[in-house]
N, C-alpha and C. Protein backbone atom coordinates (compact mmCIF):
# COMPACT_ATOMS: atom_id res chain seq x y z
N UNK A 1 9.05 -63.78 26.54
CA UNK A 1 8.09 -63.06 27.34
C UNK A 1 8.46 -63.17 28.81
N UNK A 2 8.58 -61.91 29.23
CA UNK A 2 8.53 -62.04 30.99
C UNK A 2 7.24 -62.94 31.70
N UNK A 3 7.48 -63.81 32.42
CA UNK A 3 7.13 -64.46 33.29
C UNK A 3 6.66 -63.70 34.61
N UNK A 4 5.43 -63.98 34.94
CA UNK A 4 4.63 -63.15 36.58
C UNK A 4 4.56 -64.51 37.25
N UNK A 5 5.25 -63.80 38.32
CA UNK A 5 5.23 -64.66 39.60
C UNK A 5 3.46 -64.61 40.06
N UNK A 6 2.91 -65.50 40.81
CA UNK A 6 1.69 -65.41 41.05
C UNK A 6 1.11 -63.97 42.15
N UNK A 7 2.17 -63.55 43.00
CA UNK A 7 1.96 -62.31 43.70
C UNK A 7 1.87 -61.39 42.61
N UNK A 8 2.77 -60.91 41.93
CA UNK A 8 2.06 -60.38 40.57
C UNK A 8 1.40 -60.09 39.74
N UNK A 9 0.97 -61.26 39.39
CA UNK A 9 -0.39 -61.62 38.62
C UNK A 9 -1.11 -60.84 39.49
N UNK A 10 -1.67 -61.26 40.88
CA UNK A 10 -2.58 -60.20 41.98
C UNK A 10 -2.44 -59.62 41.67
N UNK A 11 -1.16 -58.70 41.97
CA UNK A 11 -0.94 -57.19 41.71
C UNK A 11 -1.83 -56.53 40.50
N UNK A 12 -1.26 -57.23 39.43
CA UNK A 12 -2.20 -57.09 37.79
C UNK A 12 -3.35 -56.67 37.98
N UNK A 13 -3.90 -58.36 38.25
CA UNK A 13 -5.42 -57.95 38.59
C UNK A 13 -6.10 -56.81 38.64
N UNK A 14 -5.45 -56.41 40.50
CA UNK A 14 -6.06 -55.15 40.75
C UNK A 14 -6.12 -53.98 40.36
N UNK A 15 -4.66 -53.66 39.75
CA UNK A 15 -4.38 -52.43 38.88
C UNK A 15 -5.40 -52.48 37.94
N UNK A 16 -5.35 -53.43 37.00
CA UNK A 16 -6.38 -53.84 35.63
C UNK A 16 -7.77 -53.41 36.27
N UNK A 17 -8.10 -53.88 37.55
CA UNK A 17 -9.49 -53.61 37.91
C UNK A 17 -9.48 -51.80 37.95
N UNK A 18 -8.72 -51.28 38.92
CA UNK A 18 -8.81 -49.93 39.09
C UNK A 18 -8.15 -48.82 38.06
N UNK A 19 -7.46 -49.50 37.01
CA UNK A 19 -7.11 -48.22 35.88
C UNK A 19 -5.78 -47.83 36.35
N UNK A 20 -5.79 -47.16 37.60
CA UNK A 20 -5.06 -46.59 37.86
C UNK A 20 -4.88 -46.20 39.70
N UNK A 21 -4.15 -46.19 40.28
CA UNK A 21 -3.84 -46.19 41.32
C UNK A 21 -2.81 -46.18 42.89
N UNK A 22 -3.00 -45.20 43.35
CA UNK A 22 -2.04 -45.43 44.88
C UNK A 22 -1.59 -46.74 45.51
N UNK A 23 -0.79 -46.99 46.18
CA UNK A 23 -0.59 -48.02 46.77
C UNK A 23 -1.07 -48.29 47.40
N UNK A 24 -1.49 -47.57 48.26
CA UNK A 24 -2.64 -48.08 49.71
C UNK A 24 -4.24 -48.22 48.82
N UNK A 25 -4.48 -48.08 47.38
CA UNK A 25 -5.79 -48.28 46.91
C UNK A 25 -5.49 -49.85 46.34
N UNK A 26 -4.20 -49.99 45.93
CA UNK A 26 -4.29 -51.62 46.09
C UNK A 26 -3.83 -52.18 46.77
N UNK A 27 -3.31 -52.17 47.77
CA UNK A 27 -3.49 -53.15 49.21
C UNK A 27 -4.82 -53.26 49.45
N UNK A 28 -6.07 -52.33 49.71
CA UNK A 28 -7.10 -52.33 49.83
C UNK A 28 -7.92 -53.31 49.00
N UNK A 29 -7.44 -53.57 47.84
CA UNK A 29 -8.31 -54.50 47.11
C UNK A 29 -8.05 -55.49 47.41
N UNK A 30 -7.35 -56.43 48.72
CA UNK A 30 -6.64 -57.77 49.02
C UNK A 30 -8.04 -57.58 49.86
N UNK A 31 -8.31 -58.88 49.89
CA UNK A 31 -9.31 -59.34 51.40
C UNK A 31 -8.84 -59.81 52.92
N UNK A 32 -8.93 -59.35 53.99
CA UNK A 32 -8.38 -59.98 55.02
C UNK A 32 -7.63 -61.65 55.42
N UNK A 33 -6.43 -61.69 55.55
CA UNK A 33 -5.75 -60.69 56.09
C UNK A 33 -5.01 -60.16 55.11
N UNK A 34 -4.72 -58.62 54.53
CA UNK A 34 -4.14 -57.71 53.84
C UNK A 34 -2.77 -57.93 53.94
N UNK A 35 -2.12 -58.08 52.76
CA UNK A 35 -0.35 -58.11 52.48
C UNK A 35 0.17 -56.92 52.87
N UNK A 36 1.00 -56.81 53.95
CA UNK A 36 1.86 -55.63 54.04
C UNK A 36 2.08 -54.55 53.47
N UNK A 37 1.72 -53.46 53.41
CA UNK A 37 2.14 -52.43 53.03
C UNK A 37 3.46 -52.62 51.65
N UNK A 38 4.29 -52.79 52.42
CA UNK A 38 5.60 -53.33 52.08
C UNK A 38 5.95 -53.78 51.11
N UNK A 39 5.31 -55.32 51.22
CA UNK A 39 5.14 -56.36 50.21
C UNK A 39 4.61 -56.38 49.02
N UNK A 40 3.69 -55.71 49.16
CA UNK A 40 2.62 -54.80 47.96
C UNK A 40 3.70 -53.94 47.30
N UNK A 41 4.28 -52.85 47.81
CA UNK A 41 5.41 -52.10 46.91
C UNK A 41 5.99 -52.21 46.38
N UNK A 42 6.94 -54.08 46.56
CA UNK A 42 8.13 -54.32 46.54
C UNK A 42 7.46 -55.16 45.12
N UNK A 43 6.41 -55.80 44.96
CA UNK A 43 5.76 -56.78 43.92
C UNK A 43 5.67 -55.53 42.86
N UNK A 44 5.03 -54.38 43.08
CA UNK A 44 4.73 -52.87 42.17
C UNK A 44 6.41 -52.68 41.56
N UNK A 45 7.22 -52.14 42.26
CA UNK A 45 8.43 -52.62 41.87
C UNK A 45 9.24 -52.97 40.83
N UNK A 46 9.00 -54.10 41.36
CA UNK A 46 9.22 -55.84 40.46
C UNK A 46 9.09 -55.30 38.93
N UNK A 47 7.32 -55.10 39.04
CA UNK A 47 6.43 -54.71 37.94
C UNK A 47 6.91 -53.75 37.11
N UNK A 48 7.36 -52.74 37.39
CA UNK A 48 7.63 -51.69 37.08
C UNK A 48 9.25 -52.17 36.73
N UNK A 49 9.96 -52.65 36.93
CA UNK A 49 11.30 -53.22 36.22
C UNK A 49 11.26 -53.82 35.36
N UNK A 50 9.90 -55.06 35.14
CA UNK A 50 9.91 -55.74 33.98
C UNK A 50 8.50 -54.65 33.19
N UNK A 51 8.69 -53.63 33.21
CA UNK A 51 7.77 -52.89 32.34
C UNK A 51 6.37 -53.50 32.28
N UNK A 52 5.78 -53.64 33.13
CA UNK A 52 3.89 -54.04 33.10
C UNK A 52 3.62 -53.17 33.99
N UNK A 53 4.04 -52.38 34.87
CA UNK A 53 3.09 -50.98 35.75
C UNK A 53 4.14 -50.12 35.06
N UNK A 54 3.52 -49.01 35.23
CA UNK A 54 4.20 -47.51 35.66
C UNK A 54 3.96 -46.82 36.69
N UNK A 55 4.44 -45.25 36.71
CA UNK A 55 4.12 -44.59 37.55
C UNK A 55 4.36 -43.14 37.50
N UNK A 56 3.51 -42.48 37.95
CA UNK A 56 3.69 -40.97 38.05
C UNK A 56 3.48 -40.17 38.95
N UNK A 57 3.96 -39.17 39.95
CA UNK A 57 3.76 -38.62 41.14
C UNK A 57 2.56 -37.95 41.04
N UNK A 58 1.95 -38.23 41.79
CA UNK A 58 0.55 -37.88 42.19
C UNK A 58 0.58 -36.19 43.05
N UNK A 59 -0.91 -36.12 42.71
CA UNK A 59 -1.33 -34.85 43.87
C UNK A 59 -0.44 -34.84 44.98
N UNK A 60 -0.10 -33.76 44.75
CA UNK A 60 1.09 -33.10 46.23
C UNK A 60 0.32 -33.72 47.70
N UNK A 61 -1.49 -32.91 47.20
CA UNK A 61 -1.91 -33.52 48.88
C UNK A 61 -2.02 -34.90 48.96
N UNK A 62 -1.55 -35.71 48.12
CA UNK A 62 -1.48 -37.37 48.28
C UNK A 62 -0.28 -37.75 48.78
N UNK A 63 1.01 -36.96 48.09
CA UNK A 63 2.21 -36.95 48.53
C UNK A 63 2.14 -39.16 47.95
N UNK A 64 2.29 -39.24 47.14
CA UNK A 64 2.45 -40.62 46.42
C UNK A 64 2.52 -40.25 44.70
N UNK A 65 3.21 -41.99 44.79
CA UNK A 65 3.24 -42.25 43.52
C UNK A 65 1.61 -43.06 43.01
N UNK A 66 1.59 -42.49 41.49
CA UNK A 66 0.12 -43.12 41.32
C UNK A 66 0.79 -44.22 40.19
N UNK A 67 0.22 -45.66 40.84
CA UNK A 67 0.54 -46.66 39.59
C UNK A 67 -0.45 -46.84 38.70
N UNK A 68 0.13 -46.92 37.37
CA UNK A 68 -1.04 -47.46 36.34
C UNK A 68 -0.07 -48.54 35.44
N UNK A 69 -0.90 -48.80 34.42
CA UNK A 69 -0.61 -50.17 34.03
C UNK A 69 -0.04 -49.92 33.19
N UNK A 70 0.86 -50.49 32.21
CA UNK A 70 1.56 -50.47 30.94
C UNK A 70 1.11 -51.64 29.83
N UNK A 71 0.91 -52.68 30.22
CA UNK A 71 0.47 -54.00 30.06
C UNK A 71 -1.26 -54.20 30.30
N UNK A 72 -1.95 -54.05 29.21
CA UNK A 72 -3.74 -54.14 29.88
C UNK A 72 -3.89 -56.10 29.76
N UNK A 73 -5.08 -55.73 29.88
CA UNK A 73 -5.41 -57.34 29.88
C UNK A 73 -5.64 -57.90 28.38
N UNK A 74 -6.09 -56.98 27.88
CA UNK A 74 -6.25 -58.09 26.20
C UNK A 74 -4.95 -58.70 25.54
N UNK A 75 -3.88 -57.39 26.60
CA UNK A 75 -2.31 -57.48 25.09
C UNK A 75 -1.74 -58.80 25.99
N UNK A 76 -2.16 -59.04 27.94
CA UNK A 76 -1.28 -59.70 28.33
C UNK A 76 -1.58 -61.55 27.89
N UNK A 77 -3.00 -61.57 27.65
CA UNK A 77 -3.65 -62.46 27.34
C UNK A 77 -2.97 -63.25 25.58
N UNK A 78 -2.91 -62.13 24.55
CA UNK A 78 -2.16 -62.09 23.78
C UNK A 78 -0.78 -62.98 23.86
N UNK A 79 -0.20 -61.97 24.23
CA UNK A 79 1.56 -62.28 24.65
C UNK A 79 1.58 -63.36 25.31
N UNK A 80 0.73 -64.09 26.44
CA UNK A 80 0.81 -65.45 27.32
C UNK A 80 0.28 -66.34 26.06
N UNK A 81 -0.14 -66.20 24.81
CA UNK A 81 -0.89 -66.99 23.98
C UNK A 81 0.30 -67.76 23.18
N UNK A 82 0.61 -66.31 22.77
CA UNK A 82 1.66 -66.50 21.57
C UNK A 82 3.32 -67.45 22.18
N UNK A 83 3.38 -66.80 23.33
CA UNK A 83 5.05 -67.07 24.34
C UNK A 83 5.65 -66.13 23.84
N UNK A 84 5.39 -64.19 23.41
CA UNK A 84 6.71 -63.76 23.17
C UNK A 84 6.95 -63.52 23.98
């Protein structure tokens, strides 16, 4: 089983909380002071290499990618149980 770094795990979280979402809708879910723009992308990323987000281009007038999850919370809970 892939291993989440703890910035990750965050990441999870919030996706898991919102379904689905822009990048700047989860930076927004951090509490002051807010992780970089940046930093946030680069963790989404990550995610998206070891297959737990996805993504799909969003509304033209958003001009973004919209992340959603691949990995929900019951299966990740699962899989951290078992160690596959």
């Amino acid at each position: 089983m892939k291993e989440l770094t703890k910035a990750e795990e965050q990441v999870m979280h919030h996706v898991w909380k919102l379904k689905n979402a822009f990048l700047k809708e989860i930076v927004d879910q951090y509490p002051e002071p807010k992780p970089a723009y940046t930093t946030i992308s680069t963790v989404v990323r990550v995610l998206v290499k070891k297959q737990f987000l996805g993504f799909f281009v969003g509304e033209k007038k958003f001009r973004g990618l919209k992340i959603f999850q691949i990995v929900i919370p019951f299966n990740w809970a699962i899989l951290a149980f078992i160690g596959t």
